[in-house]
PDB file of N, CA and C in Angstrom:
ATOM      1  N   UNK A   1      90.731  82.535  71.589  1.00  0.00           N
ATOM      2  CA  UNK A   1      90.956  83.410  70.471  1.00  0.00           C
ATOM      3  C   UNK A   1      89.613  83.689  69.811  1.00  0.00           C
ATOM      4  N   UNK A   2      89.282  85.023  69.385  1.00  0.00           N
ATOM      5  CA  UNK A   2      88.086  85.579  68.950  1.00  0.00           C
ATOM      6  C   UNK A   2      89.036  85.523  67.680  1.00  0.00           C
ATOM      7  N   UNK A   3      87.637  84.889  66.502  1.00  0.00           N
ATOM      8  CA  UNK A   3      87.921  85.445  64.954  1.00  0.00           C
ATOM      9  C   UNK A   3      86.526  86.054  64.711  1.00  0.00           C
ATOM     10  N   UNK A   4      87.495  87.605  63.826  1.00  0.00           N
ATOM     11  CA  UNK A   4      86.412  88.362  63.261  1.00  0.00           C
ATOM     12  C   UNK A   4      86.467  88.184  61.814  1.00  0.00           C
ATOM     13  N   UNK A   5      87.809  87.794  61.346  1.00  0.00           N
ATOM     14  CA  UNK A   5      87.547  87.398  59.795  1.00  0.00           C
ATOM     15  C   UNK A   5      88.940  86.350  59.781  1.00  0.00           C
ATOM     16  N   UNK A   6      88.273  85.555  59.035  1.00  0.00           N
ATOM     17  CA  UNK A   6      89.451  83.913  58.235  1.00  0.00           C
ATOM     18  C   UNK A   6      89.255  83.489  56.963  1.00  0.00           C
ATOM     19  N   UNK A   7      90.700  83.774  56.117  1.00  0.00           N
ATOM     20  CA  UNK A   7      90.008  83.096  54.920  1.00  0.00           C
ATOM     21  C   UNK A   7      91.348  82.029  54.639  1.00  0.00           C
ATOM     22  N   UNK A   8      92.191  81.941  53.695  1.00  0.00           N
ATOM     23  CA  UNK A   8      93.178  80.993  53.339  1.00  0.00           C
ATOM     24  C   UNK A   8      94.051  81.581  53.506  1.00  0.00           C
ATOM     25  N   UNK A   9      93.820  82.555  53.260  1.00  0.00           N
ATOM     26  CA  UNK A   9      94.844  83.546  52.917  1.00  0.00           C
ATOM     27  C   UNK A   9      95.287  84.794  54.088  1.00  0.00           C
ATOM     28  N   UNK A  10      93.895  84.836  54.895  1.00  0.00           N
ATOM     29  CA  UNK A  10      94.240  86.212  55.920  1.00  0.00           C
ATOM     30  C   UNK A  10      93.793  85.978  57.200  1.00  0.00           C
ATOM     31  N   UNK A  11      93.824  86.204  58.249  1.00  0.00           N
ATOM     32  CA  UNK A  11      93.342  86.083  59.598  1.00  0.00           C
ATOM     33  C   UNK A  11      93.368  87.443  60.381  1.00  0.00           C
ATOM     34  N   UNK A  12      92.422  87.958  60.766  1.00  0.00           N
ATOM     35  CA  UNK A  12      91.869  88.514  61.833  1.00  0.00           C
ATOM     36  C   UNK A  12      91.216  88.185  63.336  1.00  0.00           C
ATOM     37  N   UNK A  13      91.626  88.604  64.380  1.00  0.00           N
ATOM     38  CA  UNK A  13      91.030  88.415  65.234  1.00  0.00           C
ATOM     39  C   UNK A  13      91.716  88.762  66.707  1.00  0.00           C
ATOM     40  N   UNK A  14      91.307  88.495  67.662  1.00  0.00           N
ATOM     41  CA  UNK A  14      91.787  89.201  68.979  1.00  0.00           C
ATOM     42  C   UNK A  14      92.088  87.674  69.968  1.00  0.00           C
ATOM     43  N   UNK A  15      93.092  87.801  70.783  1.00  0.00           N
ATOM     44  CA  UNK A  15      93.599  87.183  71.783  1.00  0.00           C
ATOM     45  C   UNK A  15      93.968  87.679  72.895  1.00  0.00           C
ATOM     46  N   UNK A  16      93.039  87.619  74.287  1.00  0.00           N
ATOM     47  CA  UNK A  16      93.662  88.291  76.001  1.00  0.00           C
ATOM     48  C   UNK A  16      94.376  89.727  75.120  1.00  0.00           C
ATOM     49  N   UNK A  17      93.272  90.397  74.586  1.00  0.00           N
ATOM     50  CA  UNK A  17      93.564  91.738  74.462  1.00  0.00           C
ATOM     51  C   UNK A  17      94.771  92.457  73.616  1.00  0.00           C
ATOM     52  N   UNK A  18      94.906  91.525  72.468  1.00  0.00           N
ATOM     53  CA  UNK A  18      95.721  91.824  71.702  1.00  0.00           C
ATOM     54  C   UNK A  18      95.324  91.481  70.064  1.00  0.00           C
ATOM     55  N   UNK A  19      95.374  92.546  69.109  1.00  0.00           N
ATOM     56  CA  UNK A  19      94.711  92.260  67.881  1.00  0.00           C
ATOM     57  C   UNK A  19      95.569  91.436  66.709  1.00  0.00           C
ATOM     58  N   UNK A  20      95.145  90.221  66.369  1.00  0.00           N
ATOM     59  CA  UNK A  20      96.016  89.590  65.934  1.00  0.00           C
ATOM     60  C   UNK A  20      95.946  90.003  63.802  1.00  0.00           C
ATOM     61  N   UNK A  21      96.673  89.930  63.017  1.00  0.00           N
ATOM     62  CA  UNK A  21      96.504  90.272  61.960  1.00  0.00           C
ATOM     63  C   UNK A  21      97.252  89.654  61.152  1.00  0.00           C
ATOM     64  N   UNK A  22      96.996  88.262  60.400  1.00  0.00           N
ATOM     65  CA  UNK A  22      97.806  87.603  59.367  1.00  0.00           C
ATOM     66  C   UNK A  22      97.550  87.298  58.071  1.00  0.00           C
ATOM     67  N   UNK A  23      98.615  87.768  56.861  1.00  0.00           N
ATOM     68  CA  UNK A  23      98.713  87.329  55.808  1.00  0.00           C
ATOM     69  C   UNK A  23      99.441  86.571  54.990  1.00  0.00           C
ATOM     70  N   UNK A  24      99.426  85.619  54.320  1.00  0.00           N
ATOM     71  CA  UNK A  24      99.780  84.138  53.373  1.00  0.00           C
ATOM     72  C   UNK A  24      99.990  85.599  51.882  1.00  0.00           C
ATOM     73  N   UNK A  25     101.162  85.627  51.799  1.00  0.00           N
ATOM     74  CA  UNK A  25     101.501  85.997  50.562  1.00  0.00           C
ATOM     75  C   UNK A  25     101.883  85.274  49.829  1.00  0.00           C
ATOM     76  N   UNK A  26     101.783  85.522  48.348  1.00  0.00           N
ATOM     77  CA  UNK A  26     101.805  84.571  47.239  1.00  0.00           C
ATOM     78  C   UNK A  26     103.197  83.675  47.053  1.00  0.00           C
ATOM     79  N   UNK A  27     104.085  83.919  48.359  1.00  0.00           N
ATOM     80  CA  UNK A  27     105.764  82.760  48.204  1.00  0.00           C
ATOM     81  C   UNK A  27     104.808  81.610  49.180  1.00  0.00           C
ATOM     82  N   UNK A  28     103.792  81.966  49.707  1.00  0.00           N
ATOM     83  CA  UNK A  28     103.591  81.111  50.499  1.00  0.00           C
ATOM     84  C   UNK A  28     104.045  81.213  52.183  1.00  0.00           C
ATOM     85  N   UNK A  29     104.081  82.082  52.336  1.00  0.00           N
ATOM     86  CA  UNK A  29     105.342  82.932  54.035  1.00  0.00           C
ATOM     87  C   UNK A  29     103.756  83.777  54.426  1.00  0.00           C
ATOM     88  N   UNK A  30     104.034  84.100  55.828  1.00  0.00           N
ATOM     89  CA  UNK A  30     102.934  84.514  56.215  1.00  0.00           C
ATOM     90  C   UNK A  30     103.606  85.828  57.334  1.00  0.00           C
ATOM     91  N   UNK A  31     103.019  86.689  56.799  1.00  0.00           N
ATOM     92  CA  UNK A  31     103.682  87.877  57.398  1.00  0.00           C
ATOM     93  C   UNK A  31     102.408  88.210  58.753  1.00  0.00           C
ATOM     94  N   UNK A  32     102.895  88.463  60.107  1.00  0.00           N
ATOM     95  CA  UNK A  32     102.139  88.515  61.198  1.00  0.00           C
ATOM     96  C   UNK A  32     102.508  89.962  61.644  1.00  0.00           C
ATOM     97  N   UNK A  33     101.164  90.702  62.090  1.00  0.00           N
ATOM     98  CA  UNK A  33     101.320  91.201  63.253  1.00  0.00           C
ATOM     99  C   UNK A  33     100.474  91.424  64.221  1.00  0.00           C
ATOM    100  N   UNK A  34     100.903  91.701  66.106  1.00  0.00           N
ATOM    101  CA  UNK A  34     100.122  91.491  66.771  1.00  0.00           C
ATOM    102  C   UNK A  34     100.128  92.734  67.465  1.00  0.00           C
ATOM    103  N   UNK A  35      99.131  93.308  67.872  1.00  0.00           N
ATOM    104  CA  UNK A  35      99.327  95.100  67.958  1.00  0.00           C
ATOM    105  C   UNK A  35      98.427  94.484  69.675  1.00  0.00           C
ATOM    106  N   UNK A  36      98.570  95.323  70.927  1.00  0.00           N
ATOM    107  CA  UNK A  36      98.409  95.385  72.078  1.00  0.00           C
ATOM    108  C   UNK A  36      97.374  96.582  71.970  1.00  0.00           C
ATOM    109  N   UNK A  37      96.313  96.410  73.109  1.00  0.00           N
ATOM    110  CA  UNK A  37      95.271  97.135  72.985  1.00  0.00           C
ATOM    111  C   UNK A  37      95.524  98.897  73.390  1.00  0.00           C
ATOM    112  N   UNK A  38      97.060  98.723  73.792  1.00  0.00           N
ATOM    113  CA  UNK A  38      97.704 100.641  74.180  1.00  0.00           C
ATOM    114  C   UNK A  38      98.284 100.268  72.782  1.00  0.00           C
ATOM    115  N   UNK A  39      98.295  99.891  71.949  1.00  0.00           N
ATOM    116  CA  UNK A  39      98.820 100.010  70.120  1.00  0.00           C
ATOM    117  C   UNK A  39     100.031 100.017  69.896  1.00  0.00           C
ATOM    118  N   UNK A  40     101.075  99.073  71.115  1.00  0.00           N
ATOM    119  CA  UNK A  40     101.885  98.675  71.068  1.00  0.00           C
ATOM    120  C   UNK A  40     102.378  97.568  70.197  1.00  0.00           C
ATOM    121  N   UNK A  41     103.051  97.241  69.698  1.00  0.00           N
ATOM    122  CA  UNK A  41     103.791  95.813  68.698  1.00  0.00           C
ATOM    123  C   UNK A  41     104.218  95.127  69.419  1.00  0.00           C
ATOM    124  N   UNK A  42     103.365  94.026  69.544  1.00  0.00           N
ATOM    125  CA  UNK A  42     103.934  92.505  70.183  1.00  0.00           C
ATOM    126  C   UNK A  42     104.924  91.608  69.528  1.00  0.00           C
ATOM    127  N   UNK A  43     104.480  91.837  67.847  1.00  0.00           N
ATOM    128  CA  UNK A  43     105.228  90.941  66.697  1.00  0.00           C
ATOM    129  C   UNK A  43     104.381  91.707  65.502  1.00  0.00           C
ATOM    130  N   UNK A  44     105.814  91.766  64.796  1.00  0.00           N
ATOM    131  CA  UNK A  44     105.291  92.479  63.747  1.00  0.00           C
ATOM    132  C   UNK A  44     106.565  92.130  62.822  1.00  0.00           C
ATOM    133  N   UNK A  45     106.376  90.537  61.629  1.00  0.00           N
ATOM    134  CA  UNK A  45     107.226  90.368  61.272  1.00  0.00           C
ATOM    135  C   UNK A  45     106.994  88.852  60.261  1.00  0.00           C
ATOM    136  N   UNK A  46     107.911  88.395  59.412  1.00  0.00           N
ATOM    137  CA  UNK A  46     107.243  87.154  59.004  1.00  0.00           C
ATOM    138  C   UNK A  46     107.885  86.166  59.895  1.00  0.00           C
ATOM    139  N   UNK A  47     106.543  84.698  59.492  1.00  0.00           N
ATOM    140  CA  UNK A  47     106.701  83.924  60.720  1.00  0.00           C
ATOM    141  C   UNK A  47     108.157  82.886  59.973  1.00  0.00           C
ATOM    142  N   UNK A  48     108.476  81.808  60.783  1.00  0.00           N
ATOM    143  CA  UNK A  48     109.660  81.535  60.153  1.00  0.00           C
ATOM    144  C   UNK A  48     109.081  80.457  59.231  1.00  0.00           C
ATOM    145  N   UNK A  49     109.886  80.226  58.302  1.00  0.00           N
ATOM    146  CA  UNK A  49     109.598  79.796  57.109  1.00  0.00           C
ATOM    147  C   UNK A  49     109.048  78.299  57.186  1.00  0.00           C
ATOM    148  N   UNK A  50     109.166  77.418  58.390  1.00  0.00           N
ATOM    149  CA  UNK A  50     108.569  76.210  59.036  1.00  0.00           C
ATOM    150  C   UNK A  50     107.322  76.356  58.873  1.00  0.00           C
ATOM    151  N   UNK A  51     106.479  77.418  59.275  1.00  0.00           N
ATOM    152  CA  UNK A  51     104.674  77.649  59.407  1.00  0.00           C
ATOM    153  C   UNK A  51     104.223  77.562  58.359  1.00  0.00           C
ATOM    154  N   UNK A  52     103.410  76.345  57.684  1.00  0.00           N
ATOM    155  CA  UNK A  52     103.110  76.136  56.375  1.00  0.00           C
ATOM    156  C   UNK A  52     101.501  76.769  56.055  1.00  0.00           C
ATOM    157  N   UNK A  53     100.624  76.534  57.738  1.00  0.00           N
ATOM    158  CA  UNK A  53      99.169  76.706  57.610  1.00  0.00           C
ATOM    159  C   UNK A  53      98.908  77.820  58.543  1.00  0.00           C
ATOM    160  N   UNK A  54      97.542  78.372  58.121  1.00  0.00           N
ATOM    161  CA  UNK A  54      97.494  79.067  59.212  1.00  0.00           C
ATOM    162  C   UNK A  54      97.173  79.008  60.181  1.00  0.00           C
ATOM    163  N   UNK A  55      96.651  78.017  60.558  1.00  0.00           N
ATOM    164  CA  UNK A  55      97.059  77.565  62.325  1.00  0.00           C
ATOM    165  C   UNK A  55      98.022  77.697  62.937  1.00  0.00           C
ATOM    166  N   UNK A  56      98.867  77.396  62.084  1.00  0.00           N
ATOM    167  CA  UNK A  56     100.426  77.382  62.877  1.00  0.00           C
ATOM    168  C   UNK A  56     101.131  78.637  62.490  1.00  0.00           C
ATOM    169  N   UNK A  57     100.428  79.645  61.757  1.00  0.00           N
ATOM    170  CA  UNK A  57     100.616  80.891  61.981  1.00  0.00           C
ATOM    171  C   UNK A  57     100.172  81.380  63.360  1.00  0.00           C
ATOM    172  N   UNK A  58      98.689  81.083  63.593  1.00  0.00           N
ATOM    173  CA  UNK A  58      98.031  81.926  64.494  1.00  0.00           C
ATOM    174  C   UNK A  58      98.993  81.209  65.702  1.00  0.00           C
ATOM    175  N   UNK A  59      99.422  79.888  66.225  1.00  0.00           N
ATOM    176  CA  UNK A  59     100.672  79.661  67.346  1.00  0.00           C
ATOM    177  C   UNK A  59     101.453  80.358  67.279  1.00  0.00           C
ATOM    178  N   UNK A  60     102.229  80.593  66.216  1.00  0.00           N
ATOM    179  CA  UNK A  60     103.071  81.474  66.255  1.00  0.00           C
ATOM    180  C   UNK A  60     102.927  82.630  66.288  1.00  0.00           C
ATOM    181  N   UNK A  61     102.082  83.340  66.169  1.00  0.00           N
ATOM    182  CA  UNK A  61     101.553  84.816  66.568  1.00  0.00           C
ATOM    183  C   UNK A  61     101.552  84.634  68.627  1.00  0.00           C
ATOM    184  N   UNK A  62     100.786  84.141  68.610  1.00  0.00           N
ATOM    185  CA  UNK A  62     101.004  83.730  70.732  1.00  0.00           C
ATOM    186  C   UNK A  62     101.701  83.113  70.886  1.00  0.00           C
ATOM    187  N   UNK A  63     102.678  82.500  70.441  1.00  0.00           N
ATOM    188  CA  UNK A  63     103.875  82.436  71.285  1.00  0.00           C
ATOM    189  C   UNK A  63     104.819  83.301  70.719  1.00  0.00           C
ATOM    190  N   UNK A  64     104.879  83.814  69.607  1.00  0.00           N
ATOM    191  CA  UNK A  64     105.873  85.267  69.322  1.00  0.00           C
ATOM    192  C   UNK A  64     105.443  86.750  70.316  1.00  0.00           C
ATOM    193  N   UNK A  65     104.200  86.643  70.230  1.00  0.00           N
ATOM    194  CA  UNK A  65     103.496  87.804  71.494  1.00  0.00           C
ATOM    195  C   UNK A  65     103.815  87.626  72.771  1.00  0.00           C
ATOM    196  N   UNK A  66     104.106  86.077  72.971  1.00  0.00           N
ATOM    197  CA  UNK A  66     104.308  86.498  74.261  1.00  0.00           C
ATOM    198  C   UNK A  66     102.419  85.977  74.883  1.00  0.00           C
ATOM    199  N   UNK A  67     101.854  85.814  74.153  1.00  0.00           N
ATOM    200  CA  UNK A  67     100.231  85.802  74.669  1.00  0.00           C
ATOM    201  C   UNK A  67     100.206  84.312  75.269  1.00  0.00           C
ATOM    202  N   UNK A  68     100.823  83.570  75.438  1.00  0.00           N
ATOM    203  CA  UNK A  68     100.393  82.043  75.432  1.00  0.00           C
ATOM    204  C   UNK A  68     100.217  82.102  77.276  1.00  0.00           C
ATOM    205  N   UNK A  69     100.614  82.565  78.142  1.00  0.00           N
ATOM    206  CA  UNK A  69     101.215  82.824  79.712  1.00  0.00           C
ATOM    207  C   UNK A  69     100.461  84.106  79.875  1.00  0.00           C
ATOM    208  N   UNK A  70      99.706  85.061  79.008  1.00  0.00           N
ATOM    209  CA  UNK A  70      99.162  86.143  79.514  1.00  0.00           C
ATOM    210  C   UNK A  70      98.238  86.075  80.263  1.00  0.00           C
ATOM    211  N   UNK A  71      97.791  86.553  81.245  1.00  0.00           N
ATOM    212  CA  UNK A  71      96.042  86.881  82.003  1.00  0.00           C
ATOM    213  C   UNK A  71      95.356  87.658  81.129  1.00  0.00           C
TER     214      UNK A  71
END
């Protein structure tokens, strides 16, 4: 996973060709989406309410994409 920007609150960055994009809104829920390099929607949705950090956002972004098994 390439990061182009991380803060507490937001994540940017790319995975096997897919642009990843997450935000920590103020309930504390982290709304994801993962857009495909033809600008398709892999996941575009909040993660389930279990994902407290954003690490375990950005898992759940590749394995909601589908990216974890990609080439």
């Amino acid at each position: 996973m390439r990061i182009l920007s991380q803060s507490r609150g937001h994540f940017s960055g790319t995975h096997k060709g897919a642009w990843i994009e997450i935000d920590r809104e103020a309930n504390g829920r982290f709304y994801i989406v993962v857009t495909w390099k033809d600008g398709g929607r892999l996941y575009d949705g909040w993660a389930p309410q279990s994902v407290r950090t954003i690490r375990e956002a950005k898992a759940e972004a590749i394995r909601g994409a589908c990216l974890d098994n990609a080439t």
